[in-house]
C-alpha atoms as a PDB file:
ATOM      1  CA  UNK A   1     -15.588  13.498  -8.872  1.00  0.00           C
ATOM      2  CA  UNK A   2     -13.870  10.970 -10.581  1.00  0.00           C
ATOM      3  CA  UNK A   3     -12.716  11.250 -14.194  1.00  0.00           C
ATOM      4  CA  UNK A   4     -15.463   8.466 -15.526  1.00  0.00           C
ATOM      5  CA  UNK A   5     -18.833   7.396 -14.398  1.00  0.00           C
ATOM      6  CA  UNK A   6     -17.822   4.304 -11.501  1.00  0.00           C
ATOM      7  CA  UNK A   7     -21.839   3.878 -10.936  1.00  0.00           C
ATOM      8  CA  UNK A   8     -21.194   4.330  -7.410  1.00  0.00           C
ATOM      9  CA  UNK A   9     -21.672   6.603  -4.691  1.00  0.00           C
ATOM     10  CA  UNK A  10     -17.758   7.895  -4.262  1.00  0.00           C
ATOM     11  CA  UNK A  11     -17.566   8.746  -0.890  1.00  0.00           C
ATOM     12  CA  UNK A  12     -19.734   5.304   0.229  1.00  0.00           C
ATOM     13  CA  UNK A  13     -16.833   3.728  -2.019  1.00  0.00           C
ATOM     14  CA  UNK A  14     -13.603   5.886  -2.118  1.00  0.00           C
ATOM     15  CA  UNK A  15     -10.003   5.738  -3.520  1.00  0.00           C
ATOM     16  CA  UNK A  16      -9.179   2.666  -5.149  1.00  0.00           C
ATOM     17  CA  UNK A  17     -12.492   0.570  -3.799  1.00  0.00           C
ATOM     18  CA  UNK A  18     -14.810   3.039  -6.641  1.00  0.00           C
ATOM     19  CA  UNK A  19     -12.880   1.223  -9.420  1.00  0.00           C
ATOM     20  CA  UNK A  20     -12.729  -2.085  -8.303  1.00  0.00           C
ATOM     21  CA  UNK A  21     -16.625  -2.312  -7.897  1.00  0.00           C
ATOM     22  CA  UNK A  22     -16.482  -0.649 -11.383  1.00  0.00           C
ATOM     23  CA  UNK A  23     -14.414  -3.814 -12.870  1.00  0.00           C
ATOM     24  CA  UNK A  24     -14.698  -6.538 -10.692  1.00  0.00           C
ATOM     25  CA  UNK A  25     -12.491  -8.765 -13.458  1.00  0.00           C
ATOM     26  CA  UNK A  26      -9.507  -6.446 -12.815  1.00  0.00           C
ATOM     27  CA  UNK A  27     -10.287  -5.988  -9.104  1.00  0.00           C
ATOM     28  CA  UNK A  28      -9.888 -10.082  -8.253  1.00  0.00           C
ATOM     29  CA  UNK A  29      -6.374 -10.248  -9.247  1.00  0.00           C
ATOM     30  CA  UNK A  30      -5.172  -6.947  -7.812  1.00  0.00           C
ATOM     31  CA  UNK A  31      -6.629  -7.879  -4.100  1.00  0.00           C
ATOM     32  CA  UNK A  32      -5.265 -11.243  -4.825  1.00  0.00           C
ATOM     33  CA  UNK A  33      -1.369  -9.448  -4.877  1.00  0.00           C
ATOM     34  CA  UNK A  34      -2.100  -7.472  -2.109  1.00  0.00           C
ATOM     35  CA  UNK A  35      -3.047 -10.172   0.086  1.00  0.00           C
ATOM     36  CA  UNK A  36      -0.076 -12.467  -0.796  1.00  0.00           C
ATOM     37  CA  UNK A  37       2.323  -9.148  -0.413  1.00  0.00           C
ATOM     38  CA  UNK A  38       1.044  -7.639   2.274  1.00  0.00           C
ATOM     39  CA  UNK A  39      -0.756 -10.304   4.478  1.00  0.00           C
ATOM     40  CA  UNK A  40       0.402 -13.800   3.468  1.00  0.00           C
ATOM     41  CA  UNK A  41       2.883 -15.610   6.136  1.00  0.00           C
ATOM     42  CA  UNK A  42       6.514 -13.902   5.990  1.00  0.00           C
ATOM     43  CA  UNK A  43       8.918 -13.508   7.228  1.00  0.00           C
ATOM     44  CA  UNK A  44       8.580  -9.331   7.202  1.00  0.00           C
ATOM     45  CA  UNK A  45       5.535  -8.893   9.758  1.00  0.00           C
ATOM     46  CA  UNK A  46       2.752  -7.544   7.921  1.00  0.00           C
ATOM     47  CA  UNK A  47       2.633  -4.032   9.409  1.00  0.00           C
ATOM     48  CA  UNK A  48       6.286  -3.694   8.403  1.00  0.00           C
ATOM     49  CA  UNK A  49       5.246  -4.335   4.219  1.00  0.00           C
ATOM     50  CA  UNK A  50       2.174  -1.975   5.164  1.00  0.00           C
ATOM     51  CA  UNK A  51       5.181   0.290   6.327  1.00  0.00           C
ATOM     52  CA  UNK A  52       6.542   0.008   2.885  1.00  0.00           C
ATOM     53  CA  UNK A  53       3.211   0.212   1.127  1.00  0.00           C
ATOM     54  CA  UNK A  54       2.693   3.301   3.086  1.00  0.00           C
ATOM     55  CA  UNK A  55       5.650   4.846   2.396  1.00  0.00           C
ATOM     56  CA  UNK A  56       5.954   4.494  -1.200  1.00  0.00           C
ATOM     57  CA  UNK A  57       2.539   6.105  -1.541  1.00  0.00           C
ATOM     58  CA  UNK A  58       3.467   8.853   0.366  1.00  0.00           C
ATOM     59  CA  UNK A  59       6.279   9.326  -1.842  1.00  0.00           C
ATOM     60  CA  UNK A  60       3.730   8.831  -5.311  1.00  0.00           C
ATOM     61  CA  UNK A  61       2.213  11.811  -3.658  1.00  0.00           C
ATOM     62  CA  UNK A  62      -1.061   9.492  -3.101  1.00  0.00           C
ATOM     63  CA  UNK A  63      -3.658  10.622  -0.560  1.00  0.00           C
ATOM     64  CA  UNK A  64      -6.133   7.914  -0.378  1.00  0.00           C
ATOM     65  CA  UNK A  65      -3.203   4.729  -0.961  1.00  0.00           C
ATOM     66  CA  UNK A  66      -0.785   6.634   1.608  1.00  0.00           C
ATOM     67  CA  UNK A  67      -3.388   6.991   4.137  1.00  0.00           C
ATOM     68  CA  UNK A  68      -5.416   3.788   3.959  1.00  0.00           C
ATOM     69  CA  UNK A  69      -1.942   2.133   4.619  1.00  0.00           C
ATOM     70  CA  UNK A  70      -0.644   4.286   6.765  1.00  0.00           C
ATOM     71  CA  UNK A  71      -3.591   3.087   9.035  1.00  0.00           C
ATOM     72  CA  UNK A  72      -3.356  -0.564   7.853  1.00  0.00           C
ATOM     73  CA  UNK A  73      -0.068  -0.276   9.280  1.00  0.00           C
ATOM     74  CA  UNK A  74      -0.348   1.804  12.042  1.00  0.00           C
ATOM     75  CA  UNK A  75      -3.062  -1.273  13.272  1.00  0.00           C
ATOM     76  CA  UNK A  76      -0.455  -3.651  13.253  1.00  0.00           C
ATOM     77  CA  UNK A  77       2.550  -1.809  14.345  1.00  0.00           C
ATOM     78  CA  UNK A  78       3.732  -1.633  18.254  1.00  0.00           C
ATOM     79  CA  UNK A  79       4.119   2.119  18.269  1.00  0.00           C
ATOM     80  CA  UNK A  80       1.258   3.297  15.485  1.00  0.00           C
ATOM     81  CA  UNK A  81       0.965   5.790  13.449  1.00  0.00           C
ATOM     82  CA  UNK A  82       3.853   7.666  15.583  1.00  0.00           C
ATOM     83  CA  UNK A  83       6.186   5.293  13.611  1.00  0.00           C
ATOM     84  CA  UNK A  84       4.483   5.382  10.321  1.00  0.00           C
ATOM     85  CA  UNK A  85       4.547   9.276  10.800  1.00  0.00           C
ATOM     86  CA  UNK A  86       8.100   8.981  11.746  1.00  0.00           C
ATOM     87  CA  UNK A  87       9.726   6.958   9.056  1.00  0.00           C
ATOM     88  CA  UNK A  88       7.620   8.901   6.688  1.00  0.00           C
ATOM     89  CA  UNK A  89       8.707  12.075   7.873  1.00  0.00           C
ATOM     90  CA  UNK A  90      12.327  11.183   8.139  1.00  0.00           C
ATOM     91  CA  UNK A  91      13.514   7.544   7.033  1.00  0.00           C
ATOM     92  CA  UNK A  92      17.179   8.035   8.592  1.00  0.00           C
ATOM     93  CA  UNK A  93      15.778   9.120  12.269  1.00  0.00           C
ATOM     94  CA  UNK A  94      12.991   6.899  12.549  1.00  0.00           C
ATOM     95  CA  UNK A  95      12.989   4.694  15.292  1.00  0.00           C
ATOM     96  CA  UNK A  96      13.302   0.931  13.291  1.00  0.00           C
ATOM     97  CA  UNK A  97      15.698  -1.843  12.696  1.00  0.00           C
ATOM     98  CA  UNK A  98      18.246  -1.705  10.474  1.00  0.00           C
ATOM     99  CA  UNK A  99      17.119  -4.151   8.046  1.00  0.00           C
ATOM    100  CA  UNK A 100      13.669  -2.582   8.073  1.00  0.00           C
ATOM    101  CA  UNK A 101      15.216   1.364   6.949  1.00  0.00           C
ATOM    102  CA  UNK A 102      17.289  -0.628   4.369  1.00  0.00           C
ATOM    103  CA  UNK A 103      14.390  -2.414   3.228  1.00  0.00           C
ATOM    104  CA  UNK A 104      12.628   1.083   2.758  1.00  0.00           C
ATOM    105  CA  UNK A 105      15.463   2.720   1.028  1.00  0.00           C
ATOM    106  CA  UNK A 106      15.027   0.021  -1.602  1.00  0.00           C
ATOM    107  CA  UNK A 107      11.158   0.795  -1.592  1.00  0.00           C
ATOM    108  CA  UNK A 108      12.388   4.543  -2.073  1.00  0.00           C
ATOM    109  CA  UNK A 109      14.674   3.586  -5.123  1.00  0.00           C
ATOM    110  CA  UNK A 110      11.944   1.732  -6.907  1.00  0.00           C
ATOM    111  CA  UNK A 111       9.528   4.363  -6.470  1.00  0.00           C
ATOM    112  CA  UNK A 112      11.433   6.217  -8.537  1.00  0.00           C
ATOM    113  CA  UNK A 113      12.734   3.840 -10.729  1.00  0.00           C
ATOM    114  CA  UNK A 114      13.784  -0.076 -10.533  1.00  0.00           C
ATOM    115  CA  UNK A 115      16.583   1.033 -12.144  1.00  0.00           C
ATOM    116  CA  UNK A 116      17.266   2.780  -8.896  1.00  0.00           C
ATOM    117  CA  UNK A 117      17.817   0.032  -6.844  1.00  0.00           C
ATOM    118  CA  UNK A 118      21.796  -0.470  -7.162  1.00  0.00           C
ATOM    119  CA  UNK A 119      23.888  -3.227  -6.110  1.00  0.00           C
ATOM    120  CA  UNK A 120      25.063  -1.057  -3.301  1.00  0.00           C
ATOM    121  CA  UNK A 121      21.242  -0.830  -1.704  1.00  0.00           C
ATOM    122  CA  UNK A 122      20.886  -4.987  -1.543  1.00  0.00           C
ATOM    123  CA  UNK A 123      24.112  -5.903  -0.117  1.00  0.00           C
ATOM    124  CA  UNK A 124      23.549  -3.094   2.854  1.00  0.00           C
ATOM    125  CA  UNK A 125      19.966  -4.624   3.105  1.00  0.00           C
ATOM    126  CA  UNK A 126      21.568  -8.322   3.032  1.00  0.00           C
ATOM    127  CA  UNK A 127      24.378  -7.034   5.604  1.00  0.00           C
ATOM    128  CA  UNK A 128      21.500  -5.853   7.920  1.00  0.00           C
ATOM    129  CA  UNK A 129      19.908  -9.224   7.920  1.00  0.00           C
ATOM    130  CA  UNK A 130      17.330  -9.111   5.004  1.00  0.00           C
ATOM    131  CA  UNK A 131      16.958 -12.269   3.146  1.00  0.00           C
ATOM    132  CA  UNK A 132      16.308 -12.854  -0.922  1.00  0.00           C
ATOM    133  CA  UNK A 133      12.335 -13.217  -0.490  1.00  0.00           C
ATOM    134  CA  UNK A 134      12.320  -9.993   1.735  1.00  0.00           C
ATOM    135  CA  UNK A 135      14.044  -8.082  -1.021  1.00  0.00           C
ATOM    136  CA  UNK A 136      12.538  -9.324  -3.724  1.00  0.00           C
ATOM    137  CA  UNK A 137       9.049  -8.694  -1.749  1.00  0.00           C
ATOM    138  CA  UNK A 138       9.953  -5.229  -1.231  1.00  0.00           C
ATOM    139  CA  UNK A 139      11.003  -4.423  -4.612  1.00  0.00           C
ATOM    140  CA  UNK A 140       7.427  -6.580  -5.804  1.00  0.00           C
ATOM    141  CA  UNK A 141       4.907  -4.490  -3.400  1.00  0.00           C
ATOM    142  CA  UNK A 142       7.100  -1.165  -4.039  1.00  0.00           C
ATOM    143  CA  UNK A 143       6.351  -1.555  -7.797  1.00  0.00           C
ATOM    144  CA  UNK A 144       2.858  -2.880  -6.745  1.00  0.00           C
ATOM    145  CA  UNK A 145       2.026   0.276  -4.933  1.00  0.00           C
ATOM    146  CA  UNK A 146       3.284   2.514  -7.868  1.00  0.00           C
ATOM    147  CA  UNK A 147       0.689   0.829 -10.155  1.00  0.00           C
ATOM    148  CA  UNK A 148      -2.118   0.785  -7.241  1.00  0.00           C
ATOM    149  CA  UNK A 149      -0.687   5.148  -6.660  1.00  0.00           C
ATOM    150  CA  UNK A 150      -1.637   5.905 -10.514  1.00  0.00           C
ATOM    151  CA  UNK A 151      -4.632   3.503 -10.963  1.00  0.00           C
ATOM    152  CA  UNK A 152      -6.335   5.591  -7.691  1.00  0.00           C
ATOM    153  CA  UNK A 153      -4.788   9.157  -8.791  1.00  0.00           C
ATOM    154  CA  UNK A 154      -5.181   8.601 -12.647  1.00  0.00           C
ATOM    155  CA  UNK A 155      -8.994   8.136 -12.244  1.00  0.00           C
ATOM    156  CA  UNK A 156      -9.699  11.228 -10.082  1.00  0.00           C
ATOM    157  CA  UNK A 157     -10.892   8.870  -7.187  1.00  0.00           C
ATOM    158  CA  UNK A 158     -12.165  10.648  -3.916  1.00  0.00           C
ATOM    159  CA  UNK A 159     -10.218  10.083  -0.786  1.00  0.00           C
ATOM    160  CA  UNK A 160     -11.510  10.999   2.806  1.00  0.00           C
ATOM    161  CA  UNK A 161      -8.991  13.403   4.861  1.00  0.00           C
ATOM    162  CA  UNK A 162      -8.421  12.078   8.293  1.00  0.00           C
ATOM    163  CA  UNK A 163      -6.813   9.103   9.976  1.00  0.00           C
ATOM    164  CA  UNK A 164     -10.083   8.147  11.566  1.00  0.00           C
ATOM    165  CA  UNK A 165     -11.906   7.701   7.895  1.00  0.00           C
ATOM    166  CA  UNK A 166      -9.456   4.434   7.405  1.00  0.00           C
ATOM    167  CA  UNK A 167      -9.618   2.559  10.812  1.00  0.00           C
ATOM    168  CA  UNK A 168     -12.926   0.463  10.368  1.00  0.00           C
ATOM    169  CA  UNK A 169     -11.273  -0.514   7.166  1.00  0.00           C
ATOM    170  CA  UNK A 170      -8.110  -1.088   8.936  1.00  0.00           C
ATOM    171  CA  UNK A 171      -9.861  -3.565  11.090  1.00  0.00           C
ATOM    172  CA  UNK A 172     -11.848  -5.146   8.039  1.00  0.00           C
ATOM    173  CA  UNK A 173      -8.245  -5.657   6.506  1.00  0.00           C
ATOM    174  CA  UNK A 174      -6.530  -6.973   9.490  1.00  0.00           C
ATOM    175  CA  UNK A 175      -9.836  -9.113  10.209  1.00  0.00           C
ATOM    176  CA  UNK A 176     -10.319 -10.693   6.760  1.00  0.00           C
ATOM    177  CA  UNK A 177      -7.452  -9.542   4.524  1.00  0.00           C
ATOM    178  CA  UNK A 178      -7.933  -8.206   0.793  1.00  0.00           C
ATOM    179  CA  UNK A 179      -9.273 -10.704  -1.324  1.00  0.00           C
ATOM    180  CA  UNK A 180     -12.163 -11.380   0.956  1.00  0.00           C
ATOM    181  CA  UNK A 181     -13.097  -7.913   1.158  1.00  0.00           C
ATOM    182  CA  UNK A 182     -13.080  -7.298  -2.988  1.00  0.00           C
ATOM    183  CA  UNK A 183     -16.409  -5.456  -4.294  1.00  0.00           C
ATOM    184  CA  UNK A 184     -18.702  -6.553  -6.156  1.00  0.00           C
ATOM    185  CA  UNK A 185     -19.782  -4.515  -9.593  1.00  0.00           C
ATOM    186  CA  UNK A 186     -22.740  -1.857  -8.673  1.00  0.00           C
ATOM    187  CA  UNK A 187     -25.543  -2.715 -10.547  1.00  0.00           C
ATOM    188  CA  UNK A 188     -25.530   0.690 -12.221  1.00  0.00           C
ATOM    189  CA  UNK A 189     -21.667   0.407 -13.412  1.00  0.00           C
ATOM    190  CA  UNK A 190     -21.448   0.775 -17.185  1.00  0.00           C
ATOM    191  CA  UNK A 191     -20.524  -2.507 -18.799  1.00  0.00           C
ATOM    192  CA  UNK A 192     -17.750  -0.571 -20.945  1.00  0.00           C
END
């Protein structure tokens, strides 16, 4: 159960999707990021900043944002969740480009803290081909997914075990992004 009333039925409305019906005000601008980061046109393919979504959260330790991702990705990713599992499980093994790991080990430095990310980590992600915007994007949606990690875990929200709980919201995701899909406030939310 989650730490305050959300008016909602938690497992109809899980992990981060309980608060957002809860404060609809909040909730606009916070789908709004994710769809520029994570969906928008780039030049990272979308299931590659999923990737990195994905992987910081697994890092933050966060069930519902690691999974939901992890799927998100896993939908728009060649090989699945075999490379999401892969590069989560190992980073230095995984089967992906070189610009993509380097990418991630800046993801992995900011999860920690920005002060992490050295000089050292962006020139090896510049010398495998990354540009300003994709560095700059992975450093935004790392430190993005660190606030989304602790807004989902510091309110107690439920999250459904299982890959298969995530697809149909994969496919909502892929089919109509994030800021279509924000909830609206329950009608038996508290106002306060």
């Amino acid at each position: 159960m989650a730490h305050i009333d959300l008016g909602i039925d938690e497992k109809q409305f899980p992990g981060i999707s309980g608060p957002m019906r809860y404060r609809p005000e909040t909730a606009k601008p916070l789908n709004e990021l994710a769809e520029v980061l994570l969906r928008a046109p780039h030049t990272l393919p979308a299931g590659e900043r999923e990737l990195i979504a994905a992987y910081v959260s697994g890092r933050n330790e966060c069930n519902f944002c690691c999974a939901s991702h992890s799927a998100f990705a896993a939908a728009q990713l060649d090989d699945g969740m075999t490379l999401v599992d892969q590069v989560r499980a190992d980073l230095d093994s995984a089967p992906i480009s070189a610009k993509l790991r380097a990418l991630l080990r800046i993801a992995g430095a900011v999860q920690i803290s920005g002060r992490n990310v050295t000089p050292e980590l962006v020139a090896d992600a510049r010398a495998q081909g990354a540009t300003d915007l994709e560095i700059h994007d992975t450093v935004l949606i790392a430190a993005a997914f660190c606030m989304y990690n602790r807004y989902v875990d510091g309110l107690g929200t439920f999250a459904p075990e299982g890959p298969d709980a995530y697809s149909e919201t994969a496919r909502r995701i892929i089919d109509v992004g994030y800021g279509s899909s924000a909830p609206l406030r329950s009608t038996t939310a508290p106002t306060g």
